[in-house]
Structures are given as structure tokens and as C-alpha cells.
N, C-alpha and C. Protein backbone atom coordinates (compact mmCIF):
# COMPACT_ATOMS: atom_id res chain seq x y z
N UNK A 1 -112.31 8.13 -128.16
CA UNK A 1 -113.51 8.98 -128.24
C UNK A 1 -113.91 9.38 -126.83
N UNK A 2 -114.50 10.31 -126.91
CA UNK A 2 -114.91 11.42 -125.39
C UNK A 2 -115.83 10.32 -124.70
N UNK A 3 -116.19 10.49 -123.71
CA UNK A 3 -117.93 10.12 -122.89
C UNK A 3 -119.07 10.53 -123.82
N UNK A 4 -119.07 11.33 -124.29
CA UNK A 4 -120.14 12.08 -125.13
C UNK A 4 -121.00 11.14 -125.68
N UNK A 5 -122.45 11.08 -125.65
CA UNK A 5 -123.23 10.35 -126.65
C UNK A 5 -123.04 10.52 -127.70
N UNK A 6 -122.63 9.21 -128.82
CA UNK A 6 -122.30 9.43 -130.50
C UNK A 6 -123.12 10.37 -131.10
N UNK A 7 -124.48 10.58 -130.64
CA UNK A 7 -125.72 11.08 -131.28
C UNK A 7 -124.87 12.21 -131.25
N UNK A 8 -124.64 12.93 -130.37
CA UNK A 8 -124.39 14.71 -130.46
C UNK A 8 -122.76 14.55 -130.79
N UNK A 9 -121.81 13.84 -131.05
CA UNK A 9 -120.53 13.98 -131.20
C UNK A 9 -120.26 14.00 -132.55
N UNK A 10 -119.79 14.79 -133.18
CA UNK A 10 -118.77 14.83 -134.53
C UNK A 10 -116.97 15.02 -134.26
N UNK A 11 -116.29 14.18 -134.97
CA UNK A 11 -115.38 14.40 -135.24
C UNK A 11 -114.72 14.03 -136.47
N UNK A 12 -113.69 15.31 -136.98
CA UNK A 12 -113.67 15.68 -138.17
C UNK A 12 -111.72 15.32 -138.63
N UNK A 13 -112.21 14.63 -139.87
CA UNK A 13 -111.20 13.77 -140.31
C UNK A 13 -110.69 14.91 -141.45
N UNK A 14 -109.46 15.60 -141.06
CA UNK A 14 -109.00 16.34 -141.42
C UNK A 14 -108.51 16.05 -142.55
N UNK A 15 -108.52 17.00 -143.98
CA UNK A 15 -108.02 17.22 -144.98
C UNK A 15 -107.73 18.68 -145.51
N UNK A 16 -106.08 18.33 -146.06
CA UNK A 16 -105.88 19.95 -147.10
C UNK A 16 -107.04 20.51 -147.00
N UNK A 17 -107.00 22.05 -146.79
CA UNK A 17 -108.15 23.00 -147.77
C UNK A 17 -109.32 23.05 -146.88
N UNK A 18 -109.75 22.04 -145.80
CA UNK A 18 -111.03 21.87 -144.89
C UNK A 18 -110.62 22.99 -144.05
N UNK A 19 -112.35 23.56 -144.01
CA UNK A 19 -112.77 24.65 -142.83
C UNK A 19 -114.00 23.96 -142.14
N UNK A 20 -113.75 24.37 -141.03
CA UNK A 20 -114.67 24.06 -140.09
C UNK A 20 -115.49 25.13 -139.15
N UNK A 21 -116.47 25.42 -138.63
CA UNK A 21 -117.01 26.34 -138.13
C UNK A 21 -118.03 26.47 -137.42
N UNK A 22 -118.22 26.61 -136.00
CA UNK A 22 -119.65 26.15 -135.16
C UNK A 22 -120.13 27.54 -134.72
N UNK A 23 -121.12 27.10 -134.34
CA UNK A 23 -121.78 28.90 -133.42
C UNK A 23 -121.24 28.39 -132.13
N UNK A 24 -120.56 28.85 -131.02
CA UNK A 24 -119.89 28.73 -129.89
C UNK A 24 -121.12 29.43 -129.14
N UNK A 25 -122.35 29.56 -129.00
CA UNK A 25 -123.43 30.01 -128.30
C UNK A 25 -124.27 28.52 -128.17
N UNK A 26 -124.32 27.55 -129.27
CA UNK A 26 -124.62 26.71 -128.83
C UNK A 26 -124.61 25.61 -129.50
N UNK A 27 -122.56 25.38 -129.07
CA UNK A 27 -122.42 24.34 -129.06
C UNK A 27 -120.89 24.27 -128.26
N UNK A 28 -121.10 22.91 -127.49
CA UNK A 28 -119.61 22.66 -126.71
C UNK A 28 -118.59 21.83 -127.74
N UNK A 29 -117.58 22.43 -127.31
CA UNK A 29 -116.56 21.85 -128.34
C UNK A 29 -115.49 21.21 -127.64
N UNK A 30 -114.37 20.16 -128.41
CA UNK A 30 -113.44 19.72 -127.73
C UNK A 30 -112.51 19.05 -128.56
N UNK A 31 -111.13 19.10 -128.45
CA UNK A 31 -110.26 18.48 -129.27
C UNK A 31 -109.12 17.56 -128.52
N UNK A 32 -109.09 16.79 -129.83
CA UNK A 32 -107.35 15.71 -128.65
C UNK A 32 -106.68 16.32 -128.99
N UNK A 33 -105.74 15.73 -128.10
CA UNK A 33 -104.24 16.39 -128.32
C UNK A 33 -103.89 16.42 -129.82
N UNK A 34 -102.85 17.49 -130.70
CA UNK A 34 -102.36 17.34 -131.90
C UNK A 34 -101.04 17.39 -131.57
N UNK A 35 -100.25 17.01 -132.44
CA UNK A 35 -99.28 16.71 -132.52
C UNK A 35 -98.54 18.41 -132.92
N UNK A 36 -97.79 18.63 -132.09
CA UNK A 36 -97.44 20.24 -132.01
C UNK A 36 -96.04 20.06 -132.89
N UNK A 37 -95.65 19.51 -133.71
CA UNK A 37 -95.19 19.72 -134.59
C UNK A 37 -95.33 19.72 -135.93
N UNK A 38 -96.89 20.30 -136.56
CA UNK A 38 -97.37 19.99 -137.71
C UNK A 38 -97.84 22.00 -137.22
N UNK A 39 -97.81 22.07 -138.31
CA UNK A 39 -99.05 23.59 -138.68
C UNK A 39 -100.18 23.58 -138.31
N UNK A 40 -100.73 25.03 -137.77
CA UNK A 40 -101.87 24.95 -137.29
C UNK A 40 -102.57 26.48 -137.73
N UNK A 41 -103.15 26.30 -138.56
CA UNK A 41 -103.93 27.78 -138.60
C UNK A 41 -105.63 27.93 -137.97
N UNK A 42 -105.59 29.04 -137.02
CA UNK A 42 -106.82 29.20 -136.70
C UNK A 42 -107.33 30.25 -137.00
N UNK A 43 -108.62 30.76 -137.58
CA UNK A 43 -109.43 32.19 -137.51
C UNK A 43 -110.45 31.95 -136.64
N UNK A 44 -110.84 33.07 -136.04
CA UNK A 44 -112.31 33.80 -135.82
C UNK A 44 -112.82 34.35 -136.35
N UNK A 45 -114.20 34.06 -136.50
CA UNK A 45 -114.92 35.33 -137.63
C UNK A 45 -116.13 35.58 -136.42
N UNK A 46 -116.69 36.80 -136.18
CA UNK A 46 -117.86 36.98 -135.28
C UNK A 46 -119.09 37.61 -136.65
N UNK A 47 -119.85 37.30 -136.52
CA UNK A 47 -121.18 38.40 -137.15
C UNK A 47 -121.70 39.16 -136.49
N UNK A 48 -122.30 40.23 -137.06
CA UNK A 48 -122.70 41.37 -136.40
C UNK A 48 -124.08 40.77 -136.28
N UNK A 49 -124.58 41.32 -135.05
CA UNK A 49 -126.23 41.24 -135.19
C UNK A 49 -126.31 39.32 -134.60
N UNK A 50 -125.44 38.91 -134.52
CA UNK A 50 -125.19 37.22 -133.37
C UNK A 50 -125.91 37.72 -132.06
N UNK A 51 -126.68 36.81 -131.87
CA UNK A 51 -127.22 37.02 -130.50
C UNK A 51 -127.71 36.22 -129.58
N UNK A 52 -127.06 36.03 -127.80
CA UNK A 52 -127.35 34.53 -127.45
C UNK A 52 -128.81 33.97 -127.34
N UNK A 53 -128.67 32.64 -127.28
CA UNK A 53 -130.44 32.61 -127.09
C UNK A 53 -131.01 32.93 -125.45
């Protein structure tokens, strides 16, 4: 696990079919290493009308 205080840390115990999704305006993100021989699908979705604080 990171330095990060537990209070603000999630990490997500991956299963089939799970989506995940943060506002990147405010929130820092971070991942371990994966194992680069498994599949990896990523999207972006933006909304219109998002605006920073």
C-alpha cells in the first residue's frame, strides 16, 4: 500500500464486468504495477458542461 492516509485511499479488487470512474479534477490517482500480460481495457468519457473548481 502507498504512503497515503487509509482515510482517503481506495483500492479496488478487481472483478469480470467492474467499471470504475473518478472526476480527475479532484481526485489523485495511482496504480501498481499489472502484470502486462493479462488484458487491459481503458475508456475516457468527458461531460460537457465539467468544470474545474
Amino acid at each position: 500500500m502507498s504512503k497515503h492516509l487509509p482515510k482517503f485511499y481506495y483500492q479496488h479488487k478487481w472483478s469480470i464486468g467492474d467499471i470504475v470512474y473518478w472526476n480527475n479534477q479532484a481526485t489523485l490517482h495511482y496504480r501498481q504495477a499489472f502484470d502486462p500480460n493479462e488484458r487491459r481495457v481503458l475508456k475516457r468519457v468527458s461531460l460537457a458542461g465539467s468544470r474545474p473548481f
